[in-house]
C-alpha atoms as a PDB file:
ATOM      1  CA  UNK A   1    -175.270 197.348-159.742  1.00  0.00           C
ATOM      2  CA  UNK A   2    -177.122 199.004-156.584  1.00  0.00           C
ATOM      3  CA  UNK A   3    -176.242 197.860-153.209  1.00  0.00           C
ATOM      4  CA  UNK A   4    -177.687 199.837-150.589  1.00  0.00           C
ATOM      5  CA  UNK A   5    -175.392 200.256-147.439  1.00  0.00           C
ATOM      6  CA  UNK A   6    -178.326 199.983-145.083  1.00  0.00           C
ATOM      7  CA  UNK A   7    -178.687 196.591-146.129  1.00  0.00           C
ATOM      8  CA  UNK A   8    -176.961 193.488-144.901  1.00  0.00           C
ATOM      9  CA  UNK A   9    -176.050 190.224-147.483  1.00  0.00           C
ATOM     10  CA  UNK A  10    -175.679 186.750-147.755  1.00  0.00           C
ATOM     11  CA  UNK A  11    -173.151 184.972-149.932  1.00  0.00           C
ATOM     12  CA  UNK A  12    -176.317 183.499-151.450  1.00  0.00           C
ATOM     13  CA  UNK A  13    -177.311 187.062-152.807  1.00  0.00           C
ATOM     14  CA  UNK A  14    -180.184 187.807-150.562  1.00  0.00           C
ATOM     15  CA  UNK A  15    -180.663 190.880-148.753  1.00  0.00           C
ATOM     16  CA  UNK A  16    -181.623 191.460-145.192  1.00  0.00           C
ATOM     17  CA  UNK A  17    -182.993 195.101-143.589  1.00  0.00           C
ATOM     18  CA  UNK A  18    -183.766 194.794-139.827  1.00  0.00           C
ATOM     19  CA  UNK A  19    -186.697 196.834-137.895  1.00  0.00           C
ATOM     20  CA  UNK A  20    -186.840 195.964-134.606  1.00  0.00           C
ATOM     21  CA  UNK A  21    -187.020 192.030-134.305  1.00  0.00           C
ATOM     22  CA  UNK A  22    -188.433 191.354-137.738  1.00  0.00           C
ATOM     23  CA  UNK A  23    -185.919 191.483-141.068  1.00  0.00           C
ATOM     24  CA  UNK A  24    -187.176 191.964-144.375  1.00  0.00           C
ATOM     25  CA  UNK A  25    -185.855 189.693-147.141  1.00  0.00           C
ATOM     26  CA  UNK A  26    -185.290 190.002-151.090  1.00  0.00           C
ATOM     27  CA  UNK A  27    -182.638 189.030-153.622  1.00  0.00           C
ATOM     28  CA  UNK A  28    -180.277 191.491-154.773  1.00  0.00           C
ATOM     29  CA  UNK A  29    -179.579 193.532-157.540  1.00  0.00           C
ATOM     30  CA  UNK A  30    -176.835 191.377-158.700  1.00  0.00           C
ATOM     31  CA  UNK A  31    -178.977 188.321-158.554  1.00  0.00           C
ATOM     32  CA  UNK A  32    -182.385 189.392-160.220  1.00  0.00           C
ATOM     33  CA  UNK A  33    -179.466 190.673-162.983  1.00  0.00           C
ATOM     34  CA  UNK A  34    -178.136 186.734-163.304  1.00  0.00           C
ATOM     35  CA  UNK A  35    -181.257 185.718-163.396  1.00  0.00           C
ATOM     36  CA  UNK A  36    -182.892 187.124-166.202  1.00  0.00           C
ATOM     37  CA  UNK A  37    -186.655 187.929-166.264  1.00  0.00           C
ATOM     38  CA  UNK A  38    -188.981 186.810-163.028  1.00  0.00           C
ATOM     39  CA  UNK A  39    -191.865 185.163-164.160  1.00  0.00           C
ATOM     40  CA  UNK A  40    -192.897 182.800-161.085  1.00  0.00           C
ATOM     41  CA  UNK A  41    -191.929 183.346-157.211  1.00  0.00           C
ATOM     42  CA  UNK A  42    -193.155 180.464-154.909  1.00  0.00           C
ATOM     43  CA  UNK A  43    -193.202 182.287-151.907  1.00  0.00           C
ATOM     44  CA  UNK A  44    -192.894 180.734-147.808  1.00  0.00           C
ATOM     45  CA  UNK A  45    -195.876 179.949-146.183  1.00  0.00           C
ATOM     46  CA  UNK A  46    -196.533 182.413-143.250  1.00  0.00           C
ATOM     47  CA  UNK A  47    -196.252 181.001-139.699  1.00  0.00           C
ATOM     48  CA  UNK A  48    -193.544 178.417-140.485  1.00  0.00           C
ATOM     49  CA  UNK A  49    -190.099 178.465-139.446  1.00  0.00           C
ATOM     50  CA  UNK A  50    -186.674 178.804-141.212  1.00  0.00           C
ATOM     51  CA  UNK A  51    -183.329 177.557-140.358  1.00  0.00           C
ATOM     52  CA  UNK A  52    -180.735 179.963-141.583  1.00  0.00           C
ATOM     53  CA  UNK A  53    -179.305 178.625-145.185  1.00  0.00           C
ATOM     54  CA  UNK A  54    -182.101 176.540-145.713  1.00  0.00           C
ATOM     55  CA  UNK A  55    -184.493 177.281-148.919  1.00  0.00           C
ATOM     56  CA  UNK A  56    -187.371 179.491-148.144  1.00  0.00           C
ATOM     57  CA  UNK A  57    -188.596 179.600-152.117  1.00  0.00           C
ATOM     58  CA  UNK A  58    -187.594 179.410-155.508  1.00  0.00           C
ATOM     59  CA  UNK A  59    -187.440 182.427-157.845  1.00  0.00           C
ATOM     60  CA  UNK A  60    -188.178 181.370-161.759  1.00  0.00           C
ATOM     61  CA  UNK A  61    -186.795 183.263-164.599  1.00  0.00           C
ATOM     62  CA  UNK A  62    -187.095 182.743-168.494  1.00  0.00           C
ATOM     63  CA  UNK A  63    -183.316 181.077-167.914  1.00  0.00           C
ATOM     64  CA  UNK A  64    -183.627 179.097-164.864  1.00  0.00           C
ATOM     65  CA  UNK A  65    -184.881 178.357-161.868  1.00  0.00           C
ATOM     66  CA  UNK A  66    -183.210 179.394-158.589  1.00  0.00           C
ATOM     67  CA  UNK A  67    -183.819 178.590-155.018  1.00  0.00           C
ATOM     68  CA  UNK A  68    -183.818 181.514-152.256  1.00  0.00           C
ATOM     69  CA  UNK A  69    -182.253 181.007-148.801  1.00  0.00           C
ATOM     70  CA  UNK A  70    -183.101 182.189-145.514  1.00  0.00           C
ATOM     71  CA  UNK A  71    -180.090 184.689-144.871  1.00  0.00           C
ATOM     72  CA  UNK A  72    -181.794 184.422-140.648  1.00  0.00           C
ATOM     73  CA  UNK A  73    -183.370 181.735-138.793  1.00  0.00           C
ATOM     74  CA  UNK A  74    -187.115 182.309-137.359  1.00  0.00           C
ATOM     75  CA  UNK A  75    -190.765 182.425-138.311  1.00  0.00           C
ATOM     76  CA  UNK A  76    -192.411 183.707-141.513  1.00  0.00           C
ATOM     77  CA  UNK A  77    -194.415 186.769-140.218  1.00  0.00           C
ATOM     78  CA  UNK A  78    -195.249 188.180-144.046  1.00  0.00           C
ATOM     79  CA  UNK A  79    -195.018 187.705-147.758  1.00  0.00           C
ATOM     80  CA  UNK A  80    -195.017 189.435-150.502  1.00  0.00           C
ATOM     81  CA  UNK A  81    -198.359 187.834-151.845  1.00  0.00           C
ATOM     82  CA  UNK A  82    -198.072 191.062-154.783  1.00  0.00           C
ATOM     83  CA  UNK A  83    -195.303 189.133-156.313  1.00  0.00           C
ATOM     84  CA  UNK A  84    -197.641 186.391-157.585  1.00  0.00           C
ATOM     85  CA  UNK A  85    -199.740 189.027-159.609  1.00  0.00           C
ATOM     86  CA  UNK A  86    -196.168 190.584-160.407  1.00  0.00           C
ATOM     87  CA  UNK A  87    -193.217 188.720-160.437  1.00  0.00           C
ATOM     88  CA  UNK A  88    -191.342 191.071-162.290  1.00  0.00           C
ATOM     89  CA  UNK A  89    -191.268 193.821-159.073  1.00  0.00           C
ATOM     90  CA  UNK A  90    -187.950 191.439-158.030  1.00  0.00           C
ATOM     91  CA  UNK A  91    -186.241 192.722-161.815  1.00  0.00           C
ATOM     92  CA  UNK A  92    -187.605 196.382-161.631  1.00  0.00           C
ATOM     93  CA  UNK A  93    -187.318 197.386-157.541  1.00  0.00           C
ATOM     94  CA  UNK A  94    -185.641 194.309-155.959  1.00  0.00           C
ATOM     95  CA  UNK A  95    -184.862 196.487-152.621  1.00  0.00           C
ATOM     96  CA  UNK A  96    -188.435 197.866-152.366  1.00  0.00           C
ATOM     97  CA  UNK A  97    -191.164 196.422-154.129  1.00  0.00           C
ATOM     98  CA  UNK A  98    -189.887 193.106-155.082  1.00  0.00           C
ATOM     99  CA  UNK A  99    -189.117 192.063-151.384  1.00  0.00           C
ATOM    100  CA  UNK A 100    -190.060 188.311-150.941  1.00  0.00           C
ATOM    101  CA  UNK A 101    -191.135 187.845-147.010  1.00  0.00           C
ATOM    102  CA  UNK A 102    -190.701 189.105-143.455  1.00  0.00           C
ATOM    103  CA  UNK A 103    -188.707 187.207-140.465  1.00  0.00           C
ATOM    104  CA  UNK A 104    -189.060 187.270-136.742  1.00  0.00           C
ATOM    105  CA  UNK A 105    -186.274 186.512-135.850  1.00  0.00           C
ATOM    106  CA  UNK A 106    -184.497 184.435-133.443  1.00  0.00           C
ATOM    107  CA  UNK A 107    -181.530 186.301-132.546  1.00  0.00           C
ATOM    108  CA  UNK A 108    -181.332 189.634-133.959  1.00  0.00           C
ATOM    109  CA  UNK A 109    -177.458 189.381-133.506  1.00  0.00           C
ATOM    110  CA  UNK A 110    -177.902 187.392-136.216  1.00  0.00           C
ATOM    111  CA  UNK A 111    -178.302 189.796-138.490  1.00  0.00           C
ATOM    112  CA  UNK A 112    -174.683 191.416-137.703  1.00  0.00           C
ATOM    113  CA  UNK A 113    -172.805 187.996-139.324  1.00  0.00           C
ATOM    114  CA  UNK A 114    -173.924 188.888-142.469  1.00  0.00           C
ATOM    115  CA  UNK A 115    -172.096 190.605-145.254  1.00  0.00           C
ATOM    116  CA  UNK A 116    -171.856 194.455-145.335  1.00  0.00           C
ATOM    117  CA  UNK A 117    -172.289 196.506-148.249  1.00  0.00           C
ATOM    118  CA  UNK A 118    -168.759 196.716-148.553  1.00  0.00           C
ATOM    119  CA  UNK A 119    -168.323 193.131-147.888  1.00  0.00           C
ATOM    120  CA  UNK A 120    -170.580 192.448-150.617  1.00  0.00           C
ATOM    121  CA  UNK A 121    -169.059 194.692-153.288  1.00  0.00           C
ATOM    122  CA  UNK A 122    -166.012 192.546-152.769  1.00  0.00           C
ATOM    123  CA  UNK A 123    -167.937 189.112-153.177  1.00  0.00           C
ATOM    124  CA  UNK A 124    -169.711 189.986-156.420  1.00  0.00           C
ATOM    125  CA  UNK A 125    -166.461 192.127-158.141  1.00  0.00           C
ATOM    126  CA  UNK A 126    -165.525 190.594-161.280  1.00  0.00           C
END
């Protein structure tokens, strides 16, 4: 299981990677893994704003369906809009390609309260 230490995580199992004011947001390796296959991603709508831990999407796989949450609170600057042509990015490249939408966000501090690499290791460890 890949987790990049330039990354920051949420005990959901979604990723943040800050630039400047706006963080990028997928679901980890660990969780496209769970999941199964990604066949649908309803994706935020651009412009509106998201509470921290409150659902920003749902990811659907040929086992379930599974809500993603906002690891940051702001506004929904970009989406992955390549995701509804191929879903399957999030299984294949889940730190690159199959990132699901872009934050500006409130605090950037916000950011630091998530889980570290490390941090996460520990969480998912069986």
């Amino acid at each position: 299981m890949e987790i990049p230490a330039d990354l920051k995580f949420s005990r959901d199992h979604e990723w943040a990677r800050l630039t400047g004011s706006t963080v990028r947001i997928g679901i980890t390796d660990y969780a496209q893994d769970a999941l199964g296959d990604v066949v649908y991603v309803d994706l935020p709508t651009v412009g509106s704003t998201i509470e921290a831990g409150a659902p920003l999407g749902e990811v659907e796989s040929t086992k379930s369906v599974s809500e993603i949450y906002a690891p940051v609170s702001g506004t929904v600057v970009a989406v992955n809009s390549d995701l509804s042509g191929t879903p399957e990015s999030i299984n294949s490249d889940p730190y690159g390609g199959g990132w699901i939408c872009e934050i500006e966000v409130t605090s950037a501090a916000a950011v630091d309260e998530l889980l570290d690499a490390d941090a996460y290791r520990d969480l998912t460890a069986h």
